[in-house]
Protein backbone atom coordinates (compact mmCIF):
# COMPACT_ATOMS: atom_id res chain seq x y z
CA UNK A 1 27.28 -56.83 64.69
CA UNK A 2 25.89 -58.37 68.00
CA UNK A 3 28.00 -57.62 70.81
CA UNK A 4 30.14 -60.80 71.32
CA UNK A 5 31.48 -60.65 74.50
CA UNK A 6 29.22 -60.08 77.99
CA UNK A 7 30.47 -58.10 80.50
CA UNK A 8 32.81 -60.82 81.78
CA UNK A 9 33.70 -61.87 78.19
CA UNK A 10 33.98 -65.84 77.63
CA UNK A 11 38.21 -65.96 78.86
CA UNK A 12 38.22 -67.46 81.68
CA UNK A 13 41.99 -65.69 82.58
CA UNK A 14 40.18 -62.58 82.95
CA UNK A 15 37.30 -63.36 85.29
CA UNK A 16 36.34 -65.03 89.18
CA UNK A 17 35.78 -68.17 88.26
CA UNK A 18 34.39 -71.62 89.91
CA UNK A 19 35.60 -75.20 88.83
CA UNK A 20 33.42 -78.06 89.91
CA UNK A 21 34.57 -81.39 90.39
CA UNK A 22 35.71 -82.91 87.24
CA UNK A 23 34.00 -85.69 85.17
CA UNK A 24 35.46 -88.98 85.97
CA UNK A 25 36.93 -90.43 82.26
CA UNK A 26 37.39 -87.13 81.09
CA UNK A 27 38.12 -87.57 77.08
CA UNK A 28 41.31 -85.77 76.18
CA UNK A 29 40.15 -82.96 73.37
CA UNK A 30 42.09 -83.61 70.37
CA UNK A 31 41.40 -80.69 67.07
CA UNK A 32 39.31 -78.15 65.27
CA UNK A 33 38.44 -78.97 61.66
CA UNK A 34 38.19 -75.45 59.82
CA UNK A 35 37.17 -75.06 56.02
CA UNK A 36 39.04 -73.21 53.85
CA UNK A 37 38.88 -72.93 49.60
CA UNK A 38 42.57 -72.93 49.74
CA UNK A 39 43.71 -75.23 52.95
CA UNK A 40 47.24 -75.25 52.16
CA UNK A 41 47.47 -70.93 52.43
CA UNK A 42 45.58 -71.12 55.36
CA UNK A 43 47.62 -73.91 56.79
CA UNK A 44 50.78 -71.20 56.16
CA UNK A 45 48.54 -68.12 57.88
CA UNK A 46 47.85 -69.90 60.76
CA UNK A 47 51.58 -70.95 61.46
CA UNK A 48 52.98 -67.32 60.27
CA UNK A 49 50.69 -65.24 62.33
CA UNK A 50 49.34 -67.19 65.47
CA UNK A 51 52.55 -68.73 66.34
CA UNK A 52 51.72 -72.06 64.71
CA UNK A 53 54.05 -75.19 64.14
CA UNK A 54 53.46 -78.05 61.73
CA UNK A 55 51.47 -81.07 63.42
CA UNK A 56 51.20 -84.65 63.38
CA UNK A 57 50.59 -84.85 59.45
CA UNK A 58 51.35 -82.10 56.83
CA UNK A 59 48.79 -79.60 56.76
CA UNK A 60 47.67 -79.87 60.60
CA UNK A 61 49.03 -77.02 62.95
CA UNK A 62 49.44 -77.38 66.59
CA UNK A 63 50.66 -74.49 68.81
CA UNK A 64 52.29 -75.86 71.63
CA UNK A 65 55.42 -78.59 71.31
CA UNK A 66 54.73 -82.02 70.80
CA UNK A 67 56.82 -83.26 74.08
CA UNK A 68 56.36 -87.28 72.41
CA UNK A 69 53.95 -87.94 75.81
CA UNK A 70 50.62 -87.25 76.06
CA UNK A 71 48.18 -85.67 76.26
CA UNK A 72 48.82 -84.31 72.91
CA UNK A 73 48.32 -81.61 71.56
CA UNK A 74 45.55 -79.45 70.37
CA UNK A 75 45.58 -79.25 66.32
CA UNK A 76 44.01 -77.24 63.50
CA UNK A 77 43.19 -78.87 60.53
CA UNK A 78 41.72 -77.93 57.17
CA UNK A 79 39.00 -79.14 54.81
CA UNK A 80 38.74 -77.54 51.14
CA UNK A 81 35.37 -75.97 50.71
CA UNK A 82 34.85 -73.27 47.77
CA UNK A 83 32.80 -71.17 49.77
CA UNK A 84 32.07 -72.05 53.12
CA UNK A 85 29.74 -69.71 55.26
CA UNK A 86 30.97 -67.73 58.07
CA UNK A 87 31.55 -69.13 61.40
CA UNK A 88 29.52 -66.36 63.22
CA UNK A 89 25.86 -67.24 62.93
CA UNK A 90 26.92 -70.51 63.50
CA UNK A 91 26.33 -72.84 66.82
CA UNK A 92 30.72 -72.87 66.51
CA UNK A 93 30.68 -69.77 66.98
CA UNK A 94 34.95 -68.74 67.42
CA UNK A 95 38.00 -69.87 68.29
CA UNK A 96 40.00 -67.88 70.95
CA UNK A 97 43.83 -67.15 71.02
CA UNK A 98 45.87 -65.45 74.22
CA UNK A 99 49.08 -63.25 73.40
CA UNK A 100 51.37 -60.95 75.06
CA UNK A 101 50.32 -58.09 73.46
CA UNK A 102 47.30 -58.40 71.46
CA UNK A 103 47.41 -54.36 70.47
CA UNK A 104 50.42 -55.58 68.20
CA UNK A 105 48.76 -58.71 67.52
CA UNK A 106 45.20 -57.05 65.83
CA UNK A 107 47.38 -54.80 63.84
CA UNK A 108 50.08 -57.65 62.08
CA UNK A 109 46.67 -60.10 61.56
CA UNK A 110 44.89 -56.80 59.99
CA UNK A 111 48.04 -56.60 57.76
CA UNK A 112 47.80 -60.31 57.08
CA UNK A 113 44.37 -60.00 55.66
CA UNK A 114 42.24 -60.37 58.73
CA UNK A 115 39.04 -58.19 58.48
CA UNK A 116 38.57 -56.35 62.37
CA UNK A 117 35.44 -56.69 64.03
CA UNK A 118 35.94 -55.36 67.40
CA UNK A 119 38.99 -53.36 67.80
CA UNK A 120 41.21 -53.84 71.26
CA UNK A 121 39.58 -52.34 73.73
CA UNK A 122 40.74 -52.33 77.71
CA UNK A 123 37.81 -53.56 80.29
CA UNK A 124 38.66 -52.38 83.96
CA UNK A 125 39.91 -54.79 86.17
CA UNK A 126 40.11 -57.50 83.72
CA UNK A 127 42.08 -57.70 80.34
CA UNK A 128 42.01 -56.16 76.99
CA UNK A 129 40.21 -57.93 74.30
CA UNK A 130 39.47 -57.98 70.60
CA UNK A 131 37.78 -59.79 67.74
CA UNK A 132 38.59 -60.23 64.20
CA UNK A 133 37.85 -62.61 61.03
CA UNK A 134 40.29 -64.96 59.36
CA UNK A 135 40.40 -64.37 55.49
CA UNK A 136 37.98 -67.54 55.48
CA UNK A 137 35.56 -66.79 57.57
CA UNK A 138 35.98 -68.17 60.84
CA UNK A 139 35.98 -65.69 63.59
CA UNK A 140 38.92 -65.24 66.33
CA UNK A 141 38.95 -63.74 69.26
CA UNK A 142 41.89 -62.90 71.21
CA UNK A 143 42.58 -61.92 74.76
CA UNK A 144 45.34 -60.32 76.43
CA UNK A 145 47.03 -62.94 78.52
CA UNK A 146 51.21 -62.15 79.28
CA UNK A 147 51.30 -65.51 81.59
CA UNK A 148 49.40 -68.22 79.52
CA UNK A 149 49.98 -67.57 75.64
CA UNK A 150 48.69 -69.76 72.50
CA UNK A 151 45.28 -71.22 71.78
CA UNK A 152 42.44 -70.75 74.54
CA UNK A 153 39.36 -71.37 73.90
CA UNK A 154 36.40 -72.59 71.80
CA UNK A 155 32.95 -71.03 71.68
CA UNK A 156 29.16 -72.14 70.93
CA UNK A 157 26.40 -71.15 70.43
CA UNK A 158 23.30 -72.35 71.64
CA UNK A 159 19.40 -72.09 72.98
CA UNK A 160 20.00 -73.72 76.05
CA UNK A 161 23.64 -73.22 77.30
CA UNK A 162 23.08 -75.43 80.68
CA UNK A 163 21.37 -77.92 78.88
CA UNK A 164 24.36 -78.42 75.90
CA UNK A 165 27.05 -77.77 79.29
CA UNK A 166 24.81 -81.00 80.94
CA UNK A 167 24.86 -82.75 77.18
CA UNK A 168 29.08 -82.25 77.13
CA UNK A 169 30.03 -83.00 80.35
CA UNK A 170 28.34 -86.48 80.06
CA UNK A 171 29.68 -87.30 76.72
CA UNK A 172 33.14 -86.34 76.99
CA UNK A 173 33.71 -85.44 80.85
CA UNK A 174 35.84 -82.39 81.56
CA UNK A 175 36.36 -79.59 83.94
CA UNK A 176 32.88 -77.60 84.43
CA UNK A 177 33.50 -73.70 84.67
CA UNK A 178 31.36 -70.67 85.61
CA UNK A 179 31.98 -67.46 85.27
CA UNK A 180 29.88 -64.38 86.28
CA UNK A 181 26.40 -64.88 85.77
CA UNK A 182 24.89 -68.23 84.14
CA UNK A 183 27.95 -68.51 81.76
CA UNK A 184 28.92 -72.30 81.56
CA UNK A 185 31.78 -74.17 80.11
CA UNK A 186 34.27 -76.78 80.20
CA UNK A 187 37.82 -77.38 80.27
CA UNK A 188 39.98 -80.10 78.61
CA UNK A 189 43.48 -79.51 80.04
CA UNK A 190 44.88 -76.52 78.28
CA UNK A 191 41.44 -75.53 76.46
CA UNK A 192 38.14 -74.12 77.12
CA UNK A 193 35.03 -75.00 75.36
CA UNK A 194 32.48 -71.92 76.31
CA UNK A 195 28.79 -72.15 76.03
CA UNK A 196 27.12 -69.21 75.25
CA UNK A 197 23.03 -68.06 74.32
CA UNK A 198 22.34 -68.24 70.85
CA UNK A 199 19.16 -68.37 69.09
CA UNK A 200 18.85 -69.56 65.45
CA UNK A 201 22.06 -70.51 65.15
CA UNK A 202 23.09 -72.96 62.53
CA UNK A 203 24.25 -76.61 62.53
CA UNK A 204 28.20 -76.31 62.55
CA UNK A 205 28.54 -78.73 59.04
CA UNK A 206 29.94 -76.99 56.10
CA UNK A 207 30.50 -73.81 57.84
CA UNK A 208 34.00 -72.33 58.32
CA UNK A 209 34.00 -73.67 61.79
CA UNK A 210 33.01 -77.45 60.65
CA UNK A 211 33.41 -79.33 63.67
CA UNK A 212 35.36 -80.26 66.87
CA UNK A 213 37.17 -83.38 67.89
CA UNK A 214 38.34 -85.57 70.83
CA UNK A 215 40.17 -88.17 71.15
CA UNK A 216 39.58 -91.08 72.88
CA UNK A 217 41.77 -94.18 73.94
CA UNK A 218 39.75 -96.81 72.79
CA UNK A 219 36.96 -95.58 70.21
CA UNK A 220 34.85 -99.14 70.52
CA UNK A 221 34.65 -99.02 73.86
CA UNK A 222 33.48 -95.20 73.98
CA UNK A 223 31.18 -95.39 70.88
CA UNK A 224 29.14 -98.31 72.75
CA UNK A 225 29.21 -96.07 76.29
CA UNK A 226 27.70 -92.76 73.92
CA UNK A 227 25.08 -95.21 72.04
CA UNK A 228 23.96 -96.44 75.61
CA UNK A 229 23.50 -93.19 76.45
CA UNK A 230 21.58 -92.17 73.70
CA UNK A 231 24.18 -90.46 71.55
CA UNK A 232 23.28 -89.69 67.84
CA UNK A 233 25.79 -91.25 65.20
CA UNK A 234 26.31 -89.57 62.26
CA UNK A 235 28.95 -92.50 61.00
CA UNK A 236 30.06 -95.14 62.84
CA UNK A 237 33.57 -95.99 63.74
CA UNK A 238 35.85 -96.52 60.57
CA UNK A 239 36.78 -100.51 61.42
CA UNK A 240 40.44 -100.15 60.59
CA UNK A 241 42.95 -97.01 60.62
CA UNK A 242 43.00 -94.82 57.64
CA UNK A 243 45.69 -93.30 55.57
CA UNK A 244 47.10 -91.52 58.62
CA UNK A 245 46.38 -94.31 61.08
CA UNK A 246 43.47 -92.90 62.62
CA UNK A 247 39.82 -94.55 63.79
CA UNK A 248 37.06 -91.70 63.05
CA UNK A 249 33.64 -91.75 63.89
CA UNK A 250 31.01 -88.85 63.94
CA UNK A 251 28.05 -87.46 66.19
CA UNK A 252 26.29 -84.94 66.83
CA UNK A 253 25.61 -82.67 69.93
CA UNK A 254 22.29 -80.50 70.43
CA UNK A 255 22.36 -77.55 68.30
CA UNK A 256 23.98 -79.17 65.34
CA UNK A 257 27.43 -79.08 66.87
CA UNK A 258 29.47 -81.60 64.71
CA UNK A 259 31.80 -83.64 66.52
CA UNK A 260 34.89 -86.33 65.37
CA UNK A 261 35.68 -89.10 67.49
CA UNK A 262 39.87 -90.11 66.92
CA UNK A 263 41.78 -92.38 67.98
CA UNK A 264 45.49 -92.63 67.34
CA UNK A 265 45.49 -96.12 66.49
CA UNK A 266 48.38 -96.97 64.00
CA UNK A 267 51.04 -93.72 64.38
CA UNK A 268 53.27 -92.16 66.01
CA UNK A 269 51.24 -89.96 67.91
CA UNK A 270 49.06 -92.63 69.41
CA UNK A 271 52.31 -94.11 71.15
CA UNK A 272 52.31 -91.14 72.85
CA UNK A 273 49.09 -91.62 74.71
């Protein structure tokens, strides 16, 4: 097992940090899609043992109240796959959760079925810190954070961290971050997206991290901005709502990150916004 976390780790609670001037249109960041070959027992691990609650539509988990404003909040859905691969190895790399106490944390998610990878370990100055696997493969790593609790961050994967950063920040906007070192990433209100080295890492499709998602207001209007701008559609925008009265599209970012496009069109949620 690589070490995962550099000396500063990717939680940006823990270390100095800079903030740069924000993107103007930042895109609010809307979900995670996550595989699993049973999505509605995963759906009940996540709520049981990261402090989930149920979303906008059954199945999705969010972990922070819907307040019926926006921006909304981040979600965790599901996709059934009979055996997807691992997250790690993988340009998604992990997601990242903050608790309390993450001593007691690693030990009721180990009882849960979660396999440890890097046990909790204290780094001085900074935080405590630990790593383990979901029972489907994607990877979690959780940071000690009494003051900001819930989900935290994303991670990638990639050759050229500056250049995907550069890639993001263009398509989507956000808050650019740097911690110690050449460690890049962005914020979208409440969550970090961290981009990391990575070589030979593997396009995000089909593995147990599929792909990530944001949400913007208008999904004509920002398709036509990303395909001026040289953006690779994988499917173009759906041209009316689906069953759950969403607008999807697909792209892809370098590295083989998958991405969603949603917009809220026809539901409740969307009011919101």
């Amino acid at each position: 097992m690589r070490n995962r976390m550099p000396a500063c780790g990717v939680f940006v609670a823990l270390c100095g940090l800079s903030l740069g001037a924000q993107a103007p249109t930042a895109m609010p960041y809307d979900h995670i899609h996550l595989t699993a070959s049973d999505p509605e027992k995963a759906y009940e691990w996540y709520v049981a043992n990261l402090e989930g609650r149920a979303g906008e539509n059954a199945g999705r988990v969010i972990f922070e109240p819907f307040t019926g404003r926006g921006p909304l909040p981040l979600q965790l859905m599901f996709i059934k796959a009979a055996a997807a691969a691992p997250s790690e190895g993988s340009v998604i790399d992990s997601i990242g959760f903050s608790f309390a106490d993450i001593g007691a944390k690693v030990r009721s998610l180990e009882a849960a079925g979660a396999r440890v990878v890097s046990p909790v370990r204290d780094v001085p100055g900074l935080s405590r810190r630990a790593v383990v696997v979901d029972p489907w493969g994607v990877t979690i790593e959780l940071v000690q954070d009494r003051e900001r609790t819930g989900f935290h961050h994303i991670t990638l994967r990639v050759a050229d961290p500056a250049a995907t950063t550069r890639w993001l920040l263009s398509a989507f906007g956000g808050e650019r971050v740097t911690l110690a070192g050449d460690l890049q990433g962005l914020r979208y209100d409440t969550t970090y997206l961290f981009v990391l080295p990575g070589t030979g890492t593997a396009p995000s499709q089909g593995r147990a991290i599929d792909h990530l998602g944001w949400g913007p207001r208008n999904i004509d209007a920002t398709s036509a901005d990303l395909k001026a701008n040289g953006v690779t559609f994988t499917a173009a925008p759906q041209p009316k709502p689906n069953q759950f009265g969403h607008r999807t599209a697909y792209v892809e970012a370098p590295g083989g990150v998958r991405i969603e496009l949603v917009q809220h069109a026809e539901c409740a949620w969307g009011k919101a916004e």
